[in-house]
Protein backbone atom coordinates (compact mmCIF):
# COMPACT_ATOMS: atom_id res chain seq x y z
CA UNK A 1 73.82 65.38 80.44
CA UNK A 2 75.39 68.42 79.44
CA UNK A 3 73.38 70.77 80.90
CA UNK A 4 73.80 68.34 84.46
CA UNK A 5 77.32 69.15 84.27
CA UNK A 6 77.33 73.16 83.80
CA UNK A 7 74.98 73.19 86.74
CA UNK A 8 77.46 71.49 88.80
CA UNK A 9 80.31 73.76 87.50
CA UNK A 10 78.39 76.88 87.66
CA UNK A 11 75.75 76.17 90.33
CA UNK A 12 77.83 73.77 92.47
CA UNK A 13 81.21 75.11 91.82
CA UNK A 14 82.19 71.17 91.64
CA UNK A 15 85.26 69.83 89.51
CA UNK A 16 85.33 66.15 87.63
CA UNK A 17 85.68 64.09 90.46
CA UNK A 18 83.19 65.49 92.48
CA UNK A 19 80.52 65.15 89.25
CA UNK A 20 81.80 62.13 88.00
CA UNK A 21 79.65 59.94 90.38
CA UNK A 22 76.68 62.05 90.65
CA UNK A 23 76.49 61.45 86.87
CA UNK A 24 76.93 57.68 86.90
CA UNK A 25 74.50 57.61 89.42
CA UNK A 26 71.69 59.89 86.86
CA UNK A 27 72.92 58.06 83.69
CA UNK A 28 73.41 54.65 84.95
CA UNK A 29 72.94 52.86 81.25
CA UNK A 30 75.27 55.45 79.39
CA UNK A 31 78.86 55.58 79.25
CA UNK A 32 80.98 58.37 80.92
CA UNK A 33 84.59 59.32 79.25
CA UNK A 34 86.68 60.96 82.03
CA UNK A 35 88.50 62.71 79.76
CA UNK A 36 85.28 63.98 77.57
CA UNK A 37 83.69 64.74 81.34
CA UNK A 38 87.07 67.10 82.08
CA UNK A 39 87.11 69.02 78.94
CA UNK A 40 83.23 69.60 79.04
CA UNK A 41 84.10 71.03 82.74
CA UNK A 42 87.32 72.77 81.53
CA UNK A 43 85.18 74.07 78.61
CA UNK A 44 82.05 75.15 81.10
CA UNK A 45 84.70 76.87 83.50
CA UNK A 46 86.19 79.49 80.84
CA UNK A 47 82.76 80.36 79.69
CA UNK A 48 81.71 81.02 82.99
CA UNK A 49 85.11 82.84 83.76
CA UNK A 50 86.67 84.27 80.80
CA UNK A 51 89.49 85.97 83.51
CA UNK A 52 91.07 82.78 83.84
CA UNK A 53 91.68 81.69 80.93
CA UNK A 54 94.00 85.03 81.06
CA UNK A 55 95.16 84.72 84.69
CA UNK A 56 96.52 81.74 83.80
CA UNK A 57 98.58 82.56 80.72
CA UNK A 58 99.64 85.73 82.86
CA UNK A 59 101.06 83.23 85.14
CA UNK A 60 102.67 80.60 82.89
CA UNK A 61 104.64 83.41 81.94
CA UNK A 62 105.92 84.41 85.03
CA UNK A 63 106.93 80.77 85.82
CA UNK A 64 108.41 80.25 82.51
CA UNK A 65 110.63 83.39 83.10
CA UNK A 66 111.00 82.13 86.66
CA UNK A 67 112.14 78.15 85.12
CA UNK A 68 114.83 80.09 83.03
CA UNK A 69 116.12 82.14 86.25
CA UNK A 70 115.09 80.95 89.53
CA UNK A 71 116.06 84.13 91.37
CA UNK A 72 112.62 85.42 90.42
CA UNK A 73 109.77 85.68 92.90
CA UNK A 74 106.47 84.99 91.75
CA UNK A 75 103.94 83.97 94.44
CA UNK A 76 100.20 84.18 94.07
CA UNK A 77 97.27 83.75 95.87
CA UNK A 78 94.13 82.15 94.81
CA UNK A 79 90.43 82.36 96.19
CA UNK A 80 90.13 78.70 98.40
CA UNK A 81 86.68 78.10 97.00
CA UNK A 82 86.13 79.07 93.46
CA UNK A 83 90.41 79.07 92.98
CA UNK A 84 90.01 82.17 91.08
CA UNK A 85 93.06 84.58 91.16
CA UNK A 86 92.94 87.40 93.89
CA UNK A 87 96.85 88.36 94.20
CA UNK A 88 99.77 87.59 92.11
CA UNK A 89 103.49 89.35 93.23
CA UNK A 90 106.31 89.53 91.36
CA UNK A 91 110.06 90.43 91.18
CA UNK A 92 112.39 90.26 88.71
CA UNK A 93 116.10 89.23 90.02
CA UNK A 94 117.45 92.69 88.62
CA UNK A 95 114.47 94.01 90.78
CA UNK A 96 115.71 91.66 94.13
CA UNK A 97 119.09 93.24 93.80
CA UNK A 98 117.65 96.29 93.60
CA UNK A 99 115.90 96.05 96.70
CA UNK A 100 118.93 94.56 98.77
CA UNK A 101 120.94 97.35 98.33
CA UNK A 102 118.46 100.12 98.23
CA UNK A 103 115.87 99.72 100.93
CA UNK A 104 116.08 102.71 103.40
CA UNK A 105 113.34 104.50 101.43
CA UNK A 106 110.30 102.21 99.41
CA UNK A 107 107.44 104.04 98.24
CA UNK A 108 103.83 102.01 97.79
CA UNK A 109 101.29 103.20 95.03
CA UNK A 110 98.08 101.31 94.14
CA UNK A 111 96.47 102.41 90.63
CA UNK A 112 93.09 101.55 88.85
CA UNK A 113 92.14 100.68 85.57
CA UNK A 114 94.83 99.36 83.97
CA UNK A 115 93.26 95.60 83.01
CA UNK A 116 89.84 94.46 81.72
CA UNK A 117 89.60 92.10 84.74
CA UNK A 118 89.62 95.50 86.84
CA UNK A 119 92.59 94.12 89.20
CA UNK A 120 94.48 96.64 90.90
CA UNK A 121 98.45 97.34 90.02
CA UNK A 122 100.63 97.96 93.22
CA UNK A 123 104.34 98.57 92.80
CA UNK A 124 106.81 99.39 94.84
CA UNK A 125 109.93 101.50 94.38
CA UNK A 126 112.83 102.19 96.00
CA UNK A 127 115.19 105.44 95.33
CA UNK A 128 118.78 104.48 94.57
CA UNK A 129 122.05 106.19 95.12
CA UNK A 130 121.47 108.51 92.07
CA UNK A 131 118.02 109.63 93.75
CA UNK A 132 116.26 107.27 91.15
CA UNK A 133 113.19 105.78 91.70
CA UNK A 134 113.61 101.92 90.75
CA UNK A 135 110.93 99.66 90.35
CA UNK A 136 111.74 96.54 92.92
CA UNK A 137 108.59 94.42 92.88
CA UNK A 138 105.01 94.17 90.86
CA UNK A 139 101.56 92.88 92.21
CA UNK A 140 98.10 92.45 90.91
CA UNK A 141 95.29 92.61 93.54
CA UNK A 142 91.53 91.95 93.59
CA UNK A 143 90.56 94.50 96.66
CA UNK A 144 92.48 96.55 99.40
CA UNK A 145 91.56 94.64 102.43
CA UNK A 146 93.68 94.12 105.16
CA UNK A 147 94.00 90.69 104.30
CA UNK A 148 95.10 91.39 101.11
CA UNK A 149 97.90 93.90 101.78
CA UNK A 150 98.87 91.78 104.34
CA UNK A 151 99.58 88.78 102.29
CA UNK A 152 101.35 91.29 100.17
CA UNK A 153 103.67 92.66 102.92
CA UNK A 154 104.35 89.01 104.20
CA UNK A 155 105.10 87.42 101.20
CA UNK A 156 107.55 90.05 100.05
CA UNK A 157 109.03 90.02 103.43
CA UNK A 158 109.33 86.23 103.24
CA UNK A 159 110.83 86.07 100.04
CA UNK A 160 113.56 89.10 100.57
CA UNK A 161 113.92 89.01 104.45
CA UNK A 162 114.35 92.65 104.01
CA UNK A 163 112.66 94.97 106.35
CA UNK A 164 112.84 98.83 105.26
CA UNK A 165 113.71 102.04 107.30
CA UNK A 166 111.00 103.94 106.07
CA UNK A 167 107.89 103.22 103.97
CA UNK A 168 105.68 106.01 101.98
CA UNK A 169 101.96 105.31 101.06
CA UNK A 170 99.15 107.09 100.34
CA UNK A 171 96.07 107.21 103.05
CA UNK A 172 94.73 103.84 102.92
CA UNK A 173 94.09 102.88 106.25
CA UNK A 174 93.81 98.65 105.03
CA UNK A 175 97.37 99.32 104.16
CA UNK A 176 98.73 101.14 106.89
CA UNK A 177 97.71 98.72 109.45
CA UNK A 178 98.98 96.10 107.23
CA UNK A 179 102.61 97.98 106.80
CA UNK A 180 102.53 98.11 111.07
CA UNK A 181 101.95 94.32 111.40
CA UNK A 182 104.40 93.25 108.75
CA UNK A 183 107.23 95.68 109.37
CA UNK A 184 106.81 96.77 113.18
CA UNK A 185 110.50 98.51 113.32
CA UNK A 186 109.95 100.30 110.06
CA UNK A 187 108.93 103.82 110.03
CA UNK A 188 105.98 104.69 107.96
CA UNK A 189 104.99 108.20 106.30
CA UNK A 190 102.03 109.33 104.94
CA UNK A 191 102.00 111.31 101.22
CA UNK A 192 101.85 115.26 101.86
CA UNK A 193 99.21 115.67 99.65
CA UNK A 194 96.98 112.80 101.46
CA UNK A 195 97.43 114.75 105.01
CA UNK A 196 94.56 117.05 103.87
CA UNK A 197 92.11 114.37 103.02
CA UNK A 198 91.72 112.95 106.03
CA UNK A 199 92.29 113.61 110.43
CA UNK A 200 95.15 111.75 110.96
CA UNK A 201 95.56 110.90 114.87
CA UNK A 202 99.20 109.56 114.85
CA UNK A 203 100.88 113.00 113.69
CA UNK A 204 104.08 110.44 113.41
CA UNK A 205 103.12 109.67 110.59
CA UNK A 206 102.87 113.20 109.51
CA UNK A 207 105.75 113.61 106.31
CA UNK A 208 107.19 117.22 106.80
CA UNK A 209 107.80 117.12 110.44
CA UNK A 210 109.50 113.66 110.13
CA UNK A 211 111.89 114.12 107.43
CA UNK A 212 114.47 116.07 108.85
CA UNK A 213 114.18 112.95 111.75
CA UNK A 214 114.77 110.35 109.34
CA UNK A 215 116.42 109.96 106.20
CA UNK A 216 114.39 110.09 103.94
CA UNK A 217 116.50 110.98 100.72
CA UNK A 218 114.51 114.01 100.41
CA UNK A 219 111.23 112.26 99.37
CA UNK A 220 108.00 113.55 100.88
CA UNK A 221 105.36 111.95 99.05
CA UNK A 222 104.30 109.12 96.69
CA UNK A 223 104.63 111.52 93.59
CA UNK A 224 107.94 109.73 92.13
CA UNK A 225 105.79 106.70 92.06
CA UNK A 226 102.38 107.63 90.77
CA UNK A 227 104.98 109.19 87.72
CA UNK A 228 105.98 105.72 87.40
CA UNK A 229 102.47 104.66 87.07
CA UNK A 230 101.14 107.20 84.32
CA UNK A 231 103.72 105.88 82.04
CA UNK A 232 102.74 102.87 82.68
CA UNK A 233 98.83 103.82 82.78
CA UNK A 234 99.64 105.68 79.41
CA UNK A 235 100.51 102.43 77.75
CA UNK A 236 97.73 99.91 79.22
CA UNK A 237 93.61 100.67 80.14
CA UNK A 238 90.78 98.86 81.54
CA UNK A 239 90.21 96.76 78.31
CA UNK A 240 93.83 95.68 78.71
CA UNK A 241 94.37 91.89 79.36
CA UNK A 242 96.47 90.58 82.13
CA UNK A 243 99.26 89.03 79.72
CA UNK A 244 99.56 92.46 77.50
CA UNK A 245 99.99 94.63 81.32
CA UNK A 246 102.66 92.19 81.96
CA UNK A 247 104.58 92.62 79.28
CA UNK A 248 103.97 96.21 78.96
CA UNK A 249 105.06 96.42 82.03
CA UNK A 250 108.59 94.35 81.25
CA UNK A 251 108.79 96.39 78.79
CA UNK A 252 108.46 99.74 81.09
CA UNK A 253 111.35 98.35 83.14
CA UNK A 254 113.55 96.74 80.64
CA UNK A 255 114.15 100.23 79.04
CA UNK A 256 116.55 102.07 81.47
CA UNK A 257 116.15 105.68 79.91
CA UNK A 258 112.58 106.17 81.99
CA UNK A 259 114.46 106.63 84.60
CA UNK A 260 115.82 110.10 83.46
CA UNK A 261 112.12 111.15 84.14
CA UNK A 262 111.87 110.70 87.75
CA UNK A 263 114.26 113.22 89.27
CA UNK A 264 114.56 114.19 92.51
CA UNK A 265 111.58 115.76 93.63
């Protein structure tokens, strides 16, 4: 019977109460436990996807923080068949107020290798009135597709109703066309040192020529945030589980004195 029901979670993908009958219908003269059948699916699930197990203390976190001050955001998006996680955003409410006040200027970075689960860290910053770069919001992705970023973009736009003046990434294209959708009156500049890498049509989008057009607080590129992201990187790598990133990553932004390393560029 066992080996019935890991070929249903595995195979078929199926929960209890889709197995449930399909085994009283094989094993008509034995009894079936619905709580024995759950934890031998439970059980059969983390084997098959040790990530989970993981994702889901990641997330109990976040909503335990969240329980103890609602003002955080913490939305995530799961995969509609197998339910594993693909995106998970968060902000802190230090990190909300952050972004209210300071949201002429966020700059976008997307680093690798910085979990076992091989999830990609996004975060976005802000420069404040001190021409610090502040942290404002977190997010773990699967991929870059559209779809993805998109979600990403919505969500935080959903949860902050903020809309910023100007918005640095690097040359992704799945992000860019994400960034235009979400935010159609914000202006969006590409890193200097991406322009080389690729043939850019819309010279708009060009940095140096567009800086002196808007303000910009002087910022040209994603550099203040990839600086951001090799002290973080520094502290985390890809055999790194999802809880420890976390809270090496509260940690990162609990401690106000990193910010004396990102000067104005």
């Amino acid at each position: 019977m066992l080996a019935d029901i890991e070929k249903y979670v595995i195979q078929g993908r199926m929960d209890s109460a889709f197995i449930y009958p399909l085994l009283k219908h094989d094993y008509p003269d034995q009894p079936i436990y619905k709580k024995d059948l759950y934890n031998a699916v439970y059980q059969f699930c983390q084997k098959n996807n040790p990530g989970d197990t993981d994702a889901s203390q990641m997330l109990e976190l976040l909503i335990k923080w969240k329980d103890f001050d609602p003002l955080w955001i913490v939305k995530l998006r799961l995969d509609p068949i197998s339910k594993k996680l693909k995106s998970l955003l968060w902000m802190s409410p230090t990190q909300r107020e952050l972004y209210n006040k300071y949201n002429d200027i966020t700059i976008i970075d997307t680093t690798y290798n910085t979990n076992r689960f091989q999830m990609m860290l996004c975060i976005m910053a802000v420069i404040d009135n001190n021409y610090k770069s502040r942290i404002v919001a977190f997010a773990i992705i699967d991929d870059e597709t559209l779809n993805t970023y998109q979600w990403l973009f919505d969500a935080i736009l959903t949860e902050t109703g903020i809309s910023p003046k100007v918005i640095f990434t690097d040359s992704d294209p799945s992000m860019i066309q994400s960034i235009k959708e979400i935010y159609p009156d914000t202006k969006h500049l590409l890193s200097v040192k991406y322009l080389s890498d690729i043939l850019y049509i819309n010279k708009e989008s060009w940095t140096i020529p567009w800086i002196h057009k808007k303000f910009t607080t002087g910022a040209q590129s994603t550099q203040r945030i990839e600086s951001i992201n090799k002290h973080i990187y520094d502290k985390v790598d890809r055999a790194t589980s999802l809880c420890d990133l976390l809270l090496s990553i509260k940690d990162h932004v609990k401690n106000e004195k990193h910010f004396e390393y990102f000067e104005l560029e």
